[in-house]
Protein backbone atom coordinates (compact mmCIF):
# COMPACT_ATOMS: atom_id res chain seq x y z
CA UNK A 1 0.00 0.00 0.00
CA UNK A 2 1.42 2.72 -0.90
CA UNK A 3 1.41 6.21 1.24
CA UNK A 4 -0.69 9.29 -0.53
CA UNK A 5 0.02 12.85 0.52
CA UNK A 6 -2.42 14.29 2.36
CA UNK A 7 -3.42 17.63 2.10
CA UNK A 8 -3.35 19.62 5.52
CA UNK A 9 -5.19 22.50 6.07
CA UNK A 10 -2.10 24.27 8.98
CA UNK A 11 1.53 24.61 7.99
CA UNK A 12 4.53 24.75 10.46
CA UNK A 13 4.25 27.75 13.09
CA UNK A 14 0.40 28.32 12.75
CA UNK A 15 -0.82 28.31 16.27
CA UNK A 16 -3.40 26.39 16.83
CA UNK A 17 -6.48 24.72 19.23
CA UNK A 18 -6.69 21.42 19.96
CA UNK A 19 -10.16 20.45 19.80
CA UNK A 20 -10.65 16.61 20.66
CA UNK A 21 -8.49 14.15 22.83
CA UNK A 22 -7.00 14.11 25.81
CA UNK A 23 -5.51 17.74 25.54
CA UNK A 24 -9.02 19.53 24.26
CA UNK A 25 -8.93 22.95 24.87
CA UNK A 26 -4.84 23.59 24.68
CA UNK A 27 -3.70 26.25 22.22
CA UNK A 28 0.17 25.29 21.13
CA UNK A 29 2.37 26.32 18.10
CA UNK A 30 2.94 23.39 15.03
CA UNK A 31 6.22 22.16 15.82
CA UNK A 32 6.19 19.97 12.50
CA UNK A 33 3.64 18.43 10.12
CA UNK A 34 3.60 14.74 8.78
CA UNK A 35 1.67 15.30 5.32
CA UNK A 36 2.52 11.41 4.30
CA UNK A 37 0.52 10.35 7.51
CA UNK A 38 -1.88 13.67 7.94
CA UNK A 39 -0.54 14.62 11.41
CA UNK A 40 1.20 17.37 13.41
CA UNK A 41 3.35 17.96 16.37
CA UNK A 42 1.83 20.29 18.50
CA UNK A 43 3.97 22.07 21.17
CA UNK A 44 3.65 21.06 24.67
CA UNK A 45 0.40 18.91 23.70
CA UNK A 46 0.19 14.79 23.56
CA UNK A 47 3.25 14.33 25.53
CA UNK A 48 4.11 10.63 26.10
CA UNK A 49 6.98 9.00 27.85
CA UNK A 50 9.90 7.04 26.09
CA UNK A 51 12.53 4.85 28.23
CA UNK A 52 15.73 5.51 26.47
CA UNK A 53 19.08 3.47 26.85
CA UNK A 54 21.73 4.85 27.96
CA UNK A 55 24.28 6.31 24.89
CA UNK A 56 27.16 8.76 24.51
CA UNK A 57 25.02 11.93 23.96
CA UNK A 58 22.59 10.75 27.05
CA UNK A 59 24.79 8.57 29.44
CA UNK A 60 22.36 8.82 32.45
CA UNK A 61 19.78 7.08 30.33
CA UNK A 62 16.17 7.55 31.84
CA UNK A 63 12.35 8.60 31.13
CA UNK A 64 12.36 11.50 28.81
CA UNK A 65 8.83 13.30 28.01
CA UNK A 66 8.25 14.50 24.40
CA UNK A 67 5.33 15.29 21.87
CA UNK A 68 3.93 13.00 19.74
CA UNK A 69 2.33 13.30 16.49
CA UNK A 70 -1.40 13.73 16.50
CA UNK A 71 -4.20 13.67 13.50
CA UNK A 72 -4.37 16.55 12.15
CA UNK A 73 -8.20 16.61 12.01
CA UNK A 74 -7.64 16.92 16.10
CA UNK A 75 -6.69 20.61 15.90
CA UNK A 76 -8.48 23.50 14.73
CA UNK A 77 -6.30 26.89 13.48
CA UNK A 78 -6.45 29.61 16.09
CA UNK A 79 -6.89 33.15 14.95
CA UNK A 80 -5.41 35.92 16.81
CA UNK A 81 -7.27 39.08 15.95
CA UNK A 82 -10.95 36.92 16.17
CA UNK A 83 -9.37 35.28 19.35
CA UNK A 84 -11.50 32.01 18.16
CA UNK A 85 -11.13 28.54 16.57
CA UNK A 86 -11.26 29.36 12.68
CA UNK A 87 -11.22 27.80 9.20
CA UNK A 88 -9.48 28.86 6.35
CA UNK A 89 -10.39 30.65 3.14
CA UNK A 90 -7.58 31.53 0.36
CA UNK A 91 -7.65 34.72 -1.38
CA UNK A 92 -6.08 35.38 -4.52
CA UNK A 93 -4.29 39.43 -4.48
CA UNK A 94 -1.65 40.89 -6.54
CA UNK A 95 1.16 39.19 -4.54
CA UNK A 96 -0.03 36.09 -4.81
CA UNK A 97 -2.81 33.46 -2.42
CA UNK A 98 -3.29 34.77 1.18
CA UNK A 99 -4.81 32.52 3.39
CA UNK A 100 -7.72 34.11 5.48
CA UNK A 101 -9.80 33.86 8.16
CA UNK A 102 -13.04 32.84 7.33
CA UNK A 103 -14.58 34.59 10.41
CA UNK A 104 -13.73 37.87 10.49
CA UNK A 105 -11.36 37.99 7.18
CA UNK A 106 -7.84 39.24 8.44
CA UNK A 107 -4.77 37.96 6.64
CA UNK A 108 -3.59 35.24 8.41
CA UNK A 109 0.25 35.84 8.96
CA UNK A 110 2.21 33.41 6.83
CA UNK A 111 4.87 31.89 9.72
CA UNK A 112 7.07 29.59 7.43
């Protein structure tokens, strides 16, 4: 089976709300996106727990906390000027697409 490219509706940096799960409610910054599996790593959101061996960069070893990718149909984008959950509309202007919010139609700042 071959993996298909999923189109994701938040790029890297967007800040956005998580809207189902276990972290509901959190607001975070995109820390990466997965387009080949359709997730995102949210900052300081879905933290799990991973036992690592001991090596040369870690010798102490231990139980190290990091995020974990999540669906990206679990978060919503967040728009600053609205202060609300929002989707996202793209405008075509001299300078090229914008995208925009579809609530109260600000540019939404392009963080890449």
């Amino acid at each position: 089976m071959a993996a298909v490219k999923q189109s994701i509706h938040v790029k890297k940096g967007d800040v956005v709300m998580i809207i189902t799960g276990k972290d509901a409610g959190k607001k975070g910054k995109i820390l990466e996106v997965i387009p080949k599996k359709g997730r995102v790593v949210v900052e300081k959101a879905n933290i799990v727990k991973r036992h690592t061996k001991p090596s040369q960069s870690m010798p102490q070893g231990g139980i190290m906390e990091k995020e974990a990718p999540m669906a990206s149909s679990n978060v919503m984008l967040f728009c600053e000027e609205c202060n609300s959950v929002t989707r996202v509309s793209i405008k075509q202007t001299e300078v090229g697409k914008v995208r925009v919010c579809k609530k109260c139609g600000v540019n939404l700042p392009d963080k890449n």
